[in-house]
C-alpha atoms as a PDB file:
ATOM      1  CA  UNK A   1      89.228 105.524 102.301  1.00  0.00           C
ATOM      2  CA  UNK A   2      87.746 102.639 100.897  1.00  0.00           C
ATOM      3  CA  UNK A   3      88.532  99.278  99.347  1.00  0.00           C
ATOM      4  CA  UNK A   4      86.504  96.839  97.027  1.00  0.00           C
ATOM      5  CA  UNK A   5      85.776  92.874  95.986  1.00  0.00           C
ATOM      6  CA  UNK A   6      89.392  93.001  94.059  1.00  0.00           C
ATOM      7  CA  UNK A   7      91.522  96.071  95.985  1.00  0.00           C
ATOM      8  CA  UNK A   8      92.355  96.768 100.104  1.00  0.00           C
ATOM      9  CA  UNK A   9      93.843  99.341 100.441  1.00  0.00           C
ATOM     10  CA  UNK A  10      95.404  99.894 103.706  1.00  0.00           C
ATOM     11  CA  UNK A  11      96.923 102.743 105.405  1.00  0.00           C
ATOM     12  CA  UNK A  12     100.759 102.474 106.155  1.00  0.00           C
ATOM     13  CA  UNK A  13     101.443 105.903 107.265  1.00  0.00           C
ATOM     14  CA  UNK A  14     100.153 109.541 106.499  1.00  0.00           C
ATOM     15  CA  UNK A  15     102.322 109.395 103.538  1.00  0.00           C
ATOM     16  CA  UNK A  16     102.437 105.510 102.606  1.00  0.00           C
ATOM     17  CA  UNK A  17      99.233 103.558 101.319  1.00  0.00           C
ATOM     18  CA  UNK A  18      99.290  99.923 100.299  1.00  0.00           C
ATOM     19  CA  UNK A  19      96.782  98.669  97.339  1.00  0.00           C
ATOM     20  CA  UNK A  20      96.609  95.161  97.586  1.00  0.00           C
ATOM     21  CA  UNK A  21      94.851  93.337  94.360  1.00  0.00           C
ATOM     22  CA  UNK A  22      93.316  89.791  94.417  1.00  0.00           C
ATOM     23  CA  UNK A  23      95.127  89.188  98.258  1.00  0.00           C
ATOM     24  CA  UNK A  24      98.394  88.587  96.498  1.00  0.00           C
ATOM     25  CA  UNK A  25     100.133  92.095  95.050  1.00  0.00           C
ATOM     26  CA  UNK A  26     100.948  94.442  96.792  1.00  0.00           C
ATOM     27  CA  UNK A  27     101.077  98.238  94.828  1.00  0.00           C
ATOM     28  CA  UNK A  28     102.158 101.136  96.643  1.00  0.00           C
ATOM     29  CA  UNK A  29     101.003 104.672  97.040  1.00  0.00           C
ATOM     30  CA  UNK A  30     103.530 107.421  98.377  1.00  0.00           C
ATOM     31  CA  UNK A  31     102.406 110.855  98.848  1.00  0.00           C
ATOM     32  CA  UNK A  32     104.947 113.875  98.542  1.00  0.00           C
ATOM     33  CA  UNK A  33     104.611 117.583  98.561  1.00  0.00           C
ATOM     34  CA  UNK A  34     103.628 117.655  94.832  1.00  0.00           C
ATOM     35  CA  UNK A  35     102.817 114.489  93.658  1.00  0.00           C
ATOM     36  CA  UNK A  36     102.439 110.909  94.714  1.00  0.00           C
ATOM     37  CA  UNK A  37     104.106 108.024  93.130  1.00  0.00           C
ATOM     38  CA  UNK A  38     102.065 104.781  92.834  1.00  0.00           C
ATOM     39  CA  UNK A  39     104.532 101.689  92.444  1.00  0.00           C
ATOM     40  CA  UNK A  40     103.160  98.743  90.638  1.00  0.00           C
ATOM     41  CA  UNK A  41      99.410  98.233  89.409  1.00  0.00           C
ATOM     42  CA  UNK A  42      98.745  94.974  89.576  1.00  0.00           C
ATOM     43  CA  UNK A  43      96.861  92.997  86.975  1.00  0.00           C
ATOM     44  CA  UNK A  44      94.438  95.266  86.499  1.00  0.00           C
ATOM     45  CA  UNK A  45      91.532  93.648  87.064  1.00  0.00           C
ATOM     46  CA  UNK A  46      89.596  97.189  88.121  1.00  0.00           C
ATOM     47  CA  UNK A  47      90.885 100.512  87.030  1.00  0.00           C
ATOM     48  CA  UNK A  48      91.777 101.872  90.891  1.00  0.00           C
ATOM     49  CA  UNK A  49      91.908 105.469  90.462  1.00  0.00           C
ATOM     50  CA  UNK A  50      89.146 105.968  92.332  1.00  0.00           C
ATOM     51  CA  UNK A  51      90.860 104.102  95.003  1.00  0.00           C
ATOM     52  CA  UNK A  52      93.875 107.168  94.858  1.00  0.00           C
ATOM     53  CA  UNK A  53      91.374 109.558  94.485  1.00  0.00           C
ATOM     54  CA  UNK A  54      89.934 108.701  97.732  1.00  0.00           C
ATOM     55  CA  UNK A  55      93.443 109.104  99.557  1.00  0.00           C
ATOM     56  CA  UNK A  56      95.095 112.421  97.800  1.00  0.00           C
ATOM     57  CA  UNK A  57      94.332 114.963  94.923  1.00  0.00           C
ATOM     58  CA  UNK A  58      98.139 114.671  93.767  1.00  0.00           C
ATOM     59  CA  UNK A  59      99.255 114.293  90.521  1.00  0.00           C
ATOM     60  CA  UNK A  60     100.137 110.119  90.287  1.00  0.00           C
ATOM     61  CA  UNK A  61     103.312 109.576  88.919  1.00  0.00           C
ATOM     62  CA  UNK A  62     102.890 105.313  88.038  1.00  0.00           C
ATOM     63  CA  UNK A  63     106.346 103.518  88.125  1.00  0.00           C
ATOM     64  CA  UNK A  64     106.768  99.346  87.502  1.00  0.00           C
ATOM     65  CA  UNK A  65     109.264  97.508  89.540  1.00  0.00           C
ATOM     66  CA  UNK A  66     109.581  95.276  85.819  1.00  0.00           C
ATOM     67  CA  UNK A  67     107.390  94.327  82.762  1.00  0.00           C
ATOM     68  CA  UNK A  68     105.493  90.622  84.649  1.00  0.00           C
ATOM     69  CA  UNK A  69     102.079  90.577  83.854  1.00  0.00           C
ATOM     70  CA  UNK A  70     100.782  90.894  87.781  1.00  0.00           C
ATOM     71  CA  UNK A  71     103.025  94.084  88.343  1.00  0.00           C
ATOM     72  CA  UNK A  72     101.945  95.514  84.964  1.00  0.00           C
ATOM     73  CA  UNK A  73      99.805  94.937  82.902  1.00  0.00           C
ATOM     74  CA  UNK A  74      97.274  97.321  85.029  1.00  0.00           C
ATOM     75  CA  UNK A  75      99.152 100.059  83.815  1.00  0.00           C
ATOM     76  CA  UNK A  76      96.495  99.808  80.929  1.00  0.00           C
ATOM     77  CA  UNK A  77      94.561 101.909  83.203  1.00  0.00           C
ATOM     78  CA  UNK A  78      96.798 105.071  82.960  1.00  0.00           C
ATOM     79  CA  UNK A  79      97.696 107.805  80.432  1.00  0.00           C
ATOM     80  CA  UNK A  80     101.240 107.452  81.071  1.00  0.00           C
ATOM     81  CA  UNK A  81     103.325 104.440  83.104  1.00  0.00           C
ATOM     82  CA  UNK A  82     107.570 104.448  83.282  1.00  0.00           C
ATOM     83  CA  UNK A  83     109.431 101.171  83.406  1.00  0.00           C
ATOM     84  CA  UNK A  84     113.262 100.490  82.940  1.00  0.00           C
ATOM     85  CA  UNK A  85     113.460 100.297  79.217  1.00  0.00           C
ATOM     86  CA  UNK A  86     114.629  96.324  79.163  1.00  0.00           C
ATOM     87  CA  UNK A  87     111.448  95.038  80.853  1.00  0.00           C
ATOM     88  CA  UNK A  88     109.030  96.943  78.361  1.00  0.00           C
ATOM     89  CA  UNK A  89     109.751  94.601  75.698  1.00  0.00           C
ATOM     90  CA  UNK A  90     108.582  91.810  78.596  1.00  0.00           C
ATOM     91  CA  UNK A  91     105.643  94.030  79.508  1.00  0.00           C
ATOM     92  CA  UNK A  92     104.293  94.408  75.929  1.00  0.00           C
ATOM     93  CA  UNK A  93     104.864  90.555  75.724  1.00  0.00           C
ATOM     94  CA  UNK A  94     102.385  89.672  78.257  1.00  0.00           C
ATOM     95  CA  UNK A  95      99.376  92.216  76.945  1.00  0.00           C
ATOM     96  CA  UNK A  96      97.678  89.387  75.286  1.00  0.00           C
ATOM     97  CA  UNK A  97      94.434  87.207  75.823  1.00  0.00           C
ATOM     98  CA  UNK A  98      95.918  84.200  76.662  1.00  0.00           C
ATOM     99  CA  UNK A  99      98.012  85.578  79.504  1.00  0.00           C
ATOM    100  CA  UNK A 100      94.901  87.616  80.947  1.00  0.00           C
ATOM    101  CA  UNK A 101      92.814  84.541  80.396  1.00  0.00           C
ATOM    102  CA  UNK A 102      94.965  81.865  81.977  1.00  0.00           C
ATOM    103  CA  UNK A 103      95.514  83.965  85.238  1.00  0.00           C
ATOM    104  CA  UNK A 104      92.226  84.706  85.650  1.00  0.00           C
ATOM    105  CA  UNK A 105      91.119  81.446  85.636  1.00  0.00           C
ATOM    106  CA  UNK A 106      93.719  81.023  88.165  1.00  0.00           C
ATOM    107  CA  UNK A 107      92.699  83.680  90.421  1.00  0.00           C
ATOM    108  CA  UNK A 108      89.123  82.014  90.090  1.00  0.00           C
ATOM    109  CA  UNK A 109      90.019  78.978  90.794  1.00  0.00           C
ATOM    110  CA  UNK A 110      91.931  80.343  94.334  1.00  0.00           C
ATOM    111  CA  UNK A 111      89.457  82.934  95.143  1.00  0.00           C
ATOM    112  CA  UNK A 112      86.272  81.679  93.601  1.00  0.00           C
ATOM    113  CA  UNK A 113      84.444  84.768  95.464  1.00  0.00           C
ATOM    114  CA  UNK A 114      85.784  87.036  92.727  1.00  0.00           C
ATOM    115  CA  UNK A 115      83.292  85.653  90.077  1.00  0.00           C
ATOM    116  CA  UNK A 116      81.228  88.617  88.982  1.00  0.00           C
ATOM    117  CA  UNK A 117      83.493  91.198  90.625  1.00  0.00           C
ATOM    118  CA  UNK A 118      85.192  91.381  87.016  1.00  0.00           C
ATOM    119  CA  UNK A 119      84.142  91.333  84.063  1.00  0.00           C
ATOM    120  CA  UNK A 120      86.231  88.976  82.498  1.00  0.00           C
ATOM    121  CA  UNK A 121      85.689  89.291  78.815  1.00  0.00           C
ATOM    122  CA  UNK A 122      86.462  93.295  78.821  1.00  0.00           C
ATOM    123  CA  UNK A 123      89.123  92.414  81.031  1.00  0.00           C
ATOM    124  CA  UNK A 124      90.714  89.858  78.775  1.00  0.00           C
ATOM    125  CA  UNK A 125      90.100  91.798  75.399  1.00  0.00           C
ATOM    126  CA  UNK A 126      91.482  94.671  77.205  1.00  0.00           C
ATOM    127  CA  UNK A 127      94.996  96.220  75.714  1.00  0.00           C
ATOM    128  CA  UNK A 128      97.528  99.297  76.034  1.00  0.00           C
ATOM    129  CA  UNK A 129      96.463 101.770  73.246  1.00  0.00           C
ATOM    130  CA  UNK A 130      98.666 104.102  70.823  1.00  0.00           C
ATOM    131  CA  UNK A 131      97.346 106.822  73.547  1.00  0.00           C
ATOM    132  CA  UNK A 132      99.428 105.199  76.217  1.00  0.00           C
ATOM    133  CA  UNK A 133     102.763 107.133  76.761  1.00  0.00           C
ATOM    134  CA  UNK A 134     105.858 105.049  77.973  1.00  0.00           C
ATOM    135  CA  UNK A 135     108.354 106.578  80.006  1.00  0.00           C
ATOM    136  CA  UNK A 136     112.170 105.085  80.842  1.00  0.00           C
ATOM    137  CA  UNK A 137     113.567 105.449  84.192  1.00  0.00           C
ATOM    138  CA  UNK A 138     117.606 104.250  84.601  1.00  0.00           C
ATOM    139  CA  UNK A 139     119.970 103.042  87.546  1.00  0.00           C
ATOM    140  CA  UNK A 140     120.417 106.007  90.105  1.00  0.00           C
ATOM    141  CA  UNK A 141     118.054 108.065  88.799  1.00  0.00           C
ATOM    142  CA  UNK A 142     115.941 110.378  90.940  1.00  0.00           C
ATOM    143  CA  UNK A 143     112.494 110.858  90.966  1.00  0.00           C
ATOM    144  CA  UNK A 144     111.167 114.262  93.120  1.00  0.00           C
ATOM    145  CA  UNK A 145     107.894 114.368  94.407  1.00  0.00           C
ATOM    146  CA  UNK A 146     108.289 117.704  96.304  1.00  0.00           C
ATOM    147  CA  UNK A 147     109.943 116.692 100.096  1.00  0.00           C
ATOM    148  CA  UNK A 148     110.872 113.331  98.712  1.00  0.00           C
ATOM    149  CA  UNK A 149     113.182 111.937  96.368  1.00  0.00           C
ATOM    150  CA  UNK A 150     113.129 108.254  95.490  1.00  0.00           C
ATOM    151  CA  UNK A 151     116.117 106.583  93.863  1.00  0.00           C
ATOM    152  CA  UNK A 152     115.459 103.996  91.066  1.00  0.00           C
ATOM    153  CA  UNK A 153     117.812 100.709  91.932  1.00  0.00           C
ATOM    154  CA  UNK A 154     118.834  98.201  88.569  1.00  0.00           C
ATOM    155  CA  UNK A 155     118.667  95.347  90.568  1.00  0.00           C
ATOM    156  CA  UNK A 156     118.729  92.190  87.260  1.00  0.00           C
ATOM    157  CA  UNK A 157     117.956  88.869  88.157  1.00  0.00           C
ATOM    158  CA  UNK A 158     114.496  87.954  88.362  1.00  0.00           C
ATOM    159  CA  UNK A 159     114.298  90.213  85.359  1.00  0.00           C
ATOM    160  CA  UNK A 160     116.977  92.139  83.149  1.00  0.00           C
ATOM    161  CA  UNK A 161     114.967  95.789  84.087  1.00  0.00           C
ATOM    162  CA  UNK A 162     113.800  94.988  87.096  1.00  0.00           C
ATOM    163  CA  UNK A 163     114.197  97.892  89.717  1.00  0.00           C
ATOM    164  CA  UNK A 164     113.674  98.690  93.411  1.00  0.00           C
ATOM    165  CA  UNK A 165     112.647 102.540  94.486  1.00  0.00           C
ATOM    166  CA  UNK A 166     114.602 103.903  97.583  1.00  0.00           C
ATOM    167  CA  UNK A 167     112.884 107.209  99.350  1.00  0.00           C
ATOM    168  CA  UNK A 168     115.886 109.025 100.443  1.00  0.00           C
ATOM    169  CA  UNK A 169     114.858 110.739 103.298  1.00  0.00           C
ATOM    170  CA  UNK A 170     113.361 107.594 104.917  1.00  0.00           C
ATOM    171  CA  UNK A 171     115.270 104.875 103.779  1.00  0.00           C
ATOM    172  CA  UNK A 172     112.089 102.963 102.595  1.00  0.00           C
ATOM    173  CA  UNK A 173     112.500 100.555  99.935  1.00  0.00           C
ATOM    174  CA  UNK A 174     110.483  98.827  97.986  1.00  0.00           C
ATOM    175  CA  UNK A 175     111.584  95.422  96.679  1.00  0.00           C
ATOM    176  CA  UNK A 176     109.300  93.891  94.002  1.00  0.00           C
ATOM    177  CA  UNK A 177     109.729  90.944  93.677  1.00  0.00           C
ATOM    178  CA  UNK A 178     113.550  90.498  93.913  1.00  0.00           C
ATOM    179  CA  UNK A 179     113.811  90.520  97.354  1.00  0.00           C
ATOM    180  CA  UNK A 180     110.491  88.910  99.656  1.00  0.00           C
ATOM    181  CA  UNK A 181     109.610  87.274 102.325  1.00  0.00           C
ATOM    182  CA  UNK A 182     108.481  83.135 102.455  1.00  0.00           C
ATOM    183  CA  UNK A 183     106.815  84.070  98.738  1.00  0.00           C
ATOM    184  CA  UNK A 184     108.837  81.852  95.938  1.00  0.00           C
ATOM    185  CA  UNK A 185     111.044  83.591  93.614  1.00  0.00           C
ATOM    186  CA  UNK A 186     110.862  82.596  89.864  1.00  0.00           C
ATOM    187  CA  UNK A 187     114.049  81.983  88.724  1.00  0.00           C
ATOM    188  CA  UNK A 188     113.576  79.185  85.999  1.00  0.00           C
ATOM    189  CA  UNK A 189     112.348  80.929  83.015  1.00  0.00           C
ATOM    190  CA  UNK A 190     114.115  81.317  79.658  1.00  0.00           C
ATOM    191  CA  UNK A 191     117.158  84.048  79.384  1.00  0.00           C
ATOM    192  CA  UNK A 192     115.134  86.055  77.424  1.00  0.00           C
ATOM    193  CA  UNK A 193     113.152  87.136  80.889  1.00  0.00           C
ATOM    194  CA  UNK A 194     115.244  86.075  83.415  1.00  0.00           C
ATOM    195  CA  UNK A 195     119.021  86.771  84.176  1.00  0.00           C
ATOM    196  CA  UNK A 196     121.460  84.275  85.362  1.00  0.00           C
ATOM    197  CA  UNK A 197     121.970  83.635  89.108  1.00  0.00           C
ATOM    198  CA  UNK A 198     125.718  84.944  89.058  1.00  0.00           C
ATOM    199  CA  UNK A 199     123.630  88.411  87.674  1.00  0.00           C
ATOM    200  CA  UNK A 200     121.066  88.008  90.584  1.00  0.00           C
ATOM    201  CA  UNK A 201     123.833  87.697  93.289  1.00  0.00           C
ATOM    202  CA  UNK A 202     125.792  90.247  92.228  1.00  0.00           C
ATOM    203  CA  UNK A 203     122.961  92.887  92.321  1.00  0.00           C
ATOM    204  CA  UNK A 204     121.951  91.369  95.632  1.00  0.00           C
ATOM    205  CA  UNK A 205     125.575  92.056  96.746  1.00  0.00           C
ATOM    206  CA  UNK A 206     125.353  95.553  95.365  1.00  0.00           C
ATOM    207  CA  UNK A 207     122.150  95.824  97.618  1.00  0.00           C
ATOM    208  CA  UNK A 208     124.011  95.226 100.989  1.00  0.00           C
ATOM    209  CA  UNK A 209     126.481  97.567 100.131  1.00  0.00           C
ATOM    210  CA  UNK A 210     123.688 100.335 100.874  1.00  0.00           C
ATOM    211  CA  UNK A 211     122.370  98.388 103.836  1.00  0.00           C
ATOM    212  CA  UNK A 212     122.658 101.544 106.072  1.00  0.00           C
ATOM    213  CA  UNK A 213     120.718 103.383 104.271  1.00  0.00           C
ATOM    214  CA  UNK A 214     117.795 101.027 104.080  1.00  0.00           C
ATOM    215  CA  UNK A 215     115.340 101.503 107.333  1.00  0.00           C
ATOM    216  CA  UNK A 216     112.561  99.047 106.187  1.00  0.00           C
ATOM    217  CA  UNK A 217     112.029  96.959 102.973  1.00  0.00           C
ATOM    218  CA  UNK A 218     108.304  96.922 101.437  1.00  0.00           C
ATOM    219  CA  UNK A 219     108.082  93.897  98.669  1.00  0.00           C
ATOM    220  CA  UNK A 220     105.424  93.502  96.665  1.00  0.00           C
ATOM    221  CA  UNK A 221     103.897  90.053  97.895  1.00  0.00           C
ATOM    222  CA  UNK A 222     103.604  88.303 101.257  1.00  0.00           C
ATOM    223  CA  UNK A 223     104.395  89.516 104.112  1.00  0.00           C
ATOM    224  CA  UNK A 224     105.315  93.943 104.466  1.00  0.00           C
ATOM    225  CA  UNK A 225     107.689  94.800 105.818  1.00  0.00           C
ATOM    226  CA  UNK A 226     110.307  92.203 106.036  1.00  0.00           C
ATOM    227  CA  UNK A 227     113.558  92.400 107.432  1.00  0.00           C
ATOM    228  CA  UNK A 228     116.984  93.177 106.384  1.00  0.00           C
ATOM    229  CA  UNK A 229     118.337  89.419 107.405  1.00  0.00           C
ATOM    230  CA  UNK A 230     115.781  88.243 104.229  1.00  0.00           C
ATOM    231  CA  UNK A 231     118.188  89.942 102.100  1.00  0.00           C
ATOM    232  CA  UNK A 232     121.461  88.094 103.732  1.00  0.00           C
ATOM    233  CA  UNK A 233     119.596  84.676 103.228  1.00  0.00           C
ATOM    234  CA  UNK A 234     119.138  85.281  99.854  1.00  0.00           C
ATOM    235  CA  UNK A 235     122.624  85.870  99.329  1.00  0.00           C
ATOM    236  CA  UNK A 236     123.615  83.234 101.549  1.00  0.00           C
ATOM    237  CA  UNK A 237     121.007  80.811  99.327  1.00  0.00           C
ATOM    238  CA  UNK A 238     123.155  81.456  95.767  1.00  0.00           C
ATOM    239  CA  UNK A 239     126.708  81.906  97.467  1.00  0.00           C
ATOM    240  CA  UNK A 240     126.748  78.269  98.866  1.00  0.00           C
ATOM    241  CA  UNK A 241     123.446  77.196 100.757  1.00  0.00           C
ATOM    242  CA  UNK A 242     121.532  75.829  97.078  1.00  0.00           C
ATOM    243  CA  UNK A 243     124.758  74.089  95.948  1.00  0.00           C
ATOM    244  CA  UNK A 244     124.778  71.837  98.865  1.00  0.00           C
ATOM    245  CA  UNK A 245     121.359  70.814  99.881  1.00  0.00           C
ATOM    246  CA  UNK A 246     119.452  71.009  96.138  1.00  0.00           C
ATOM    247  CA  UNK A 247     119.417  67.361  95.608  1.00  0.00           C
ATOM    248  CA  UNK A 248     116.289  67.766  98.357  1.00  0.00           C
ATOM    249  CA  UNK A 249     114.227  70.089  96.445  1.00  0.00           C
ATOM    250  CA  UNK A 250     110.719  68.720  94.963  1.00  0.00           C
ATOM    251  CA  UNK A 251     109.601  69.518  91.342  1.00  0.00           C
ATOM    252  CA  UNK A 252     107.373  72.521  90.905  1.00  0.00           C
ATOM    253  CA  UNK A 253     104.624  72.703  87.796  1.00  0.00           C
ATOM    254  CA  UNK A 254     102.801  75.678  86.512  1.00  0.00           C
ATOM    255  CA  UNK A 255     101.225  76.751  83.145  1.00  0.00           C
ATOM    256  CA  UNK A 256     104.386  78.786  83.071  1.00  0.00           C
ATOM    257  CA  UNK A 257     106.629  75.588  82.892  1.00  0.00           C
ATOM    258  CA  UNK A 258     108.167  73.022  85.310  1.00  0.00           C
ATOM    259  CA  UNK A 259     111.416  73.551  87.540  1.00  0.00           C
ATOM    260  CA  UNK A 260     112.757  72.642  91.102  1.00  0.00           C
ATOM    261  CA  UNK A 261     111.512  74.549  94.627  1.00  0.00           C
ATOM    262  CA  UNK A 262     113.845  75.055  97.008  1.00  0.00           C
ATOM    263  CA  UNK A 263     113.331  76.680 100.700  1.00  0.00           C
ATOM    264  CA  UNK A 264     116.161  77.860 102.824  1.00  0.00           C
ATOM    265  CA  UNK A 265     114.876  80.514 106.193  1.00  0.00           C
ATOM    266  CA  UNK A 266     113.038  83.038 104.062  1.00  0.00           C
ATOM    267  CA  UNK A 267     113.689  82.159 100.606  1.00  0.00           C
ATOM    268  CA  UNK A 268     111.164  79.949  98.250  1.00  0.00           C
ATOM    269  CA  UNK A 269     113.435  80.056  95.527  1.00  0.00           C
ATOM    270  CA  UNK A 270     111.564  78.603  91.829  1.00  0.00           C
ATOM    271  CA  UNK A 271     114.771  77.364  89.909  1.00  0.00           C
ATOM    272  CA  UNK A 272     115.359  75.038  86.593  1.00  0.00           C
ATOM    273  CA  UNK A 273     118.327  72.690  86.243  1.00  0.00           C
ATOM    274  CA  UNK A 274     119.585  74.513  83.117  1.00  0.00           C
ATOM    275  CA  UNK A 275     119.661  77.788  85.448  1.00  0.00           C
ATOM    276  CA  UNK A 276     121.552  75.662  88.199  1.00  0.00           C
ATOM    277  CA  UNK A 277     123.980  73.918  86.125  1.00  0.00           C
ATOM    278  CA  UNK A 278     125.122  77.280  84.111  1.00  0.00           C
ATOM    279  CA  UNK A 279     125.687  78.713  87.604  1.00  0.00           C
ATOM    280  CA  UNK A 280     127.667  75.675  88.950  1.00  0.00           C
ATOM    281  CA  UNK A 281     129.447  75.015  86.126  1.00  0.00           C
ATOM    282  CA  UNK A 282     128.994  71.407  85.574  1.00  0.00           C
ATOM    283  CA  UNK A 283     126.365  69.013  85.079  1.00  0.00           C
ATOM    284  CA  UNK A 284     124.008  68.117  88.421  1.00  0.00           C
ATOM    285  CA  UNK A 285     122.809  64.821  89.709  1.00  0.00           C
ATOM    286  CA  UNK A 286     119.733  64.457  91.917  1.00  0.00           C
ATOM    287  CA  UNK A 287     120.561  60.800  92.833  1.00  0.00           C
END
């Protein structure tokens, strides 16, 4: 097993592998009886099948938590990917230059040892082809790798298709990026991408109603595992905890826009006053 300038992989369990890309996403590799599913690919700076390769001969089934650019768009690297069919319009979205471009510049500018680990005009110019096959998965369905079935989770909020995979017999889940650890939470983007907060709080909700069966929770930045109580403070955040203290929050910029960032326990919640006031229900004051 071996990792590179852009990929670590490290070993989780005899069945579990994590792939982490540029020290920031997490992708994960579980291995069943007859196939292995790989969950998330990153940006796609490097194609990493010889990464898998290295770990198991399986057949790689590749499933994406939703359609954001760092959880998807190396899925260019694959014959076939599956995605919940309303994030595929988001995916498709972000396959241009610009959005390569600008993040990569990014990821320079953060982890300027990179440079000449990727080739970043291929990278940029690079886009799915009419070769690639697309594949829908759906709330509750199963996926069956031989000795493990994984449930696929609709869990809207941070995006409309956004889902979270449950292995059955372990109660392993993996979160994406709905549910993390001290890692903010983008929340302030237009309604086109991103659902309302009533929409995140009710899947959320919907979440805790399976608690038992959840043993550990595996997101897909930060810190992994995290622990159940992230998921209660995230609730406890858009039930009542924002409303009160979000005249303290401090504006947050990025090329994606400008919103509000507001910390409570384990949340780093990214928010706009649009998204607040719809949820509130009235107009907000920060004086």
């Amino acid at each position: 097993m071996y990792s590179t300038g852009i990929n670590k992989v490290e070993r989780i369990s005899d069945d579990l592998y994590m792939i982490t890309e540029t020290e920031s996403i997490h992708s994960y590799l579980l291995i069943g009886e007859d196939k292995a599913l790989l969950i998330d690919a990153g940006w796609g700076y490097e194609d990493i099948h010889p990464l898998i390769e290295d770990i198991t001969d399986r057949e790689v089934m590749l499933v994406l938590t939703h359609g954001d650019p760092d959880h998807g768009l190396g899925a260019v690297h694959f014959k076939d990917f599956y995605i919940h069919p309303l994030d595929y319009g988001k995916l498709l979205n972000n396959d241009n230059y610009e959005e390569r471009k600008g993040m990569l510049k990014h990821r320079f500018e953060k982890l300027p040892e990179l440079v000449g680990f990727i080739d970043e005009e291929a990278y940029c110019h690079s886009r799915f082809s009419k070769e690639t096959n697309v594949h829908f998965l759906f709330d509750h369905q199963i996926i069956d790798l031989g000795n493990k079935h994984v449930e696929c989770i609709l869990t809207p909020g941070h995006s409309y298709g956004h889902l979270m995979f449950l292995e059955k017999e372990t109660g392993r889940l993996f979160s994406g990026d709905q549910l993390v650890d001290h890692h903010n939470i983008w929340h302030f983007l237009s309604h086109d991408e991103q659902a309302p907060f009533q929409t995140t709080l009710n899947s959320l909700k919907s979440l805790k109603e399976r608690e038992t069966e959840i043993t550990k929770i595996y997101p897909a930045h930060a810190k992994t595992p995290i622990e159940k109580k992230c998921l209660d403070e995230l609730i406890e955040c858009f039930e009542y905890e924002l409303e009160a203290n979000y005249r303290n929050d401090l504006p947050f910029h990025c090329y994606r826009g400008d919103g509000y960032r507001h910390f409570y326990r384990s949340v780093d919640l990214i928010y706009s006053d649009e998204r607040l006031e719809e949820y509130l229900g009235h107009p907000i004051s920060r004086d």
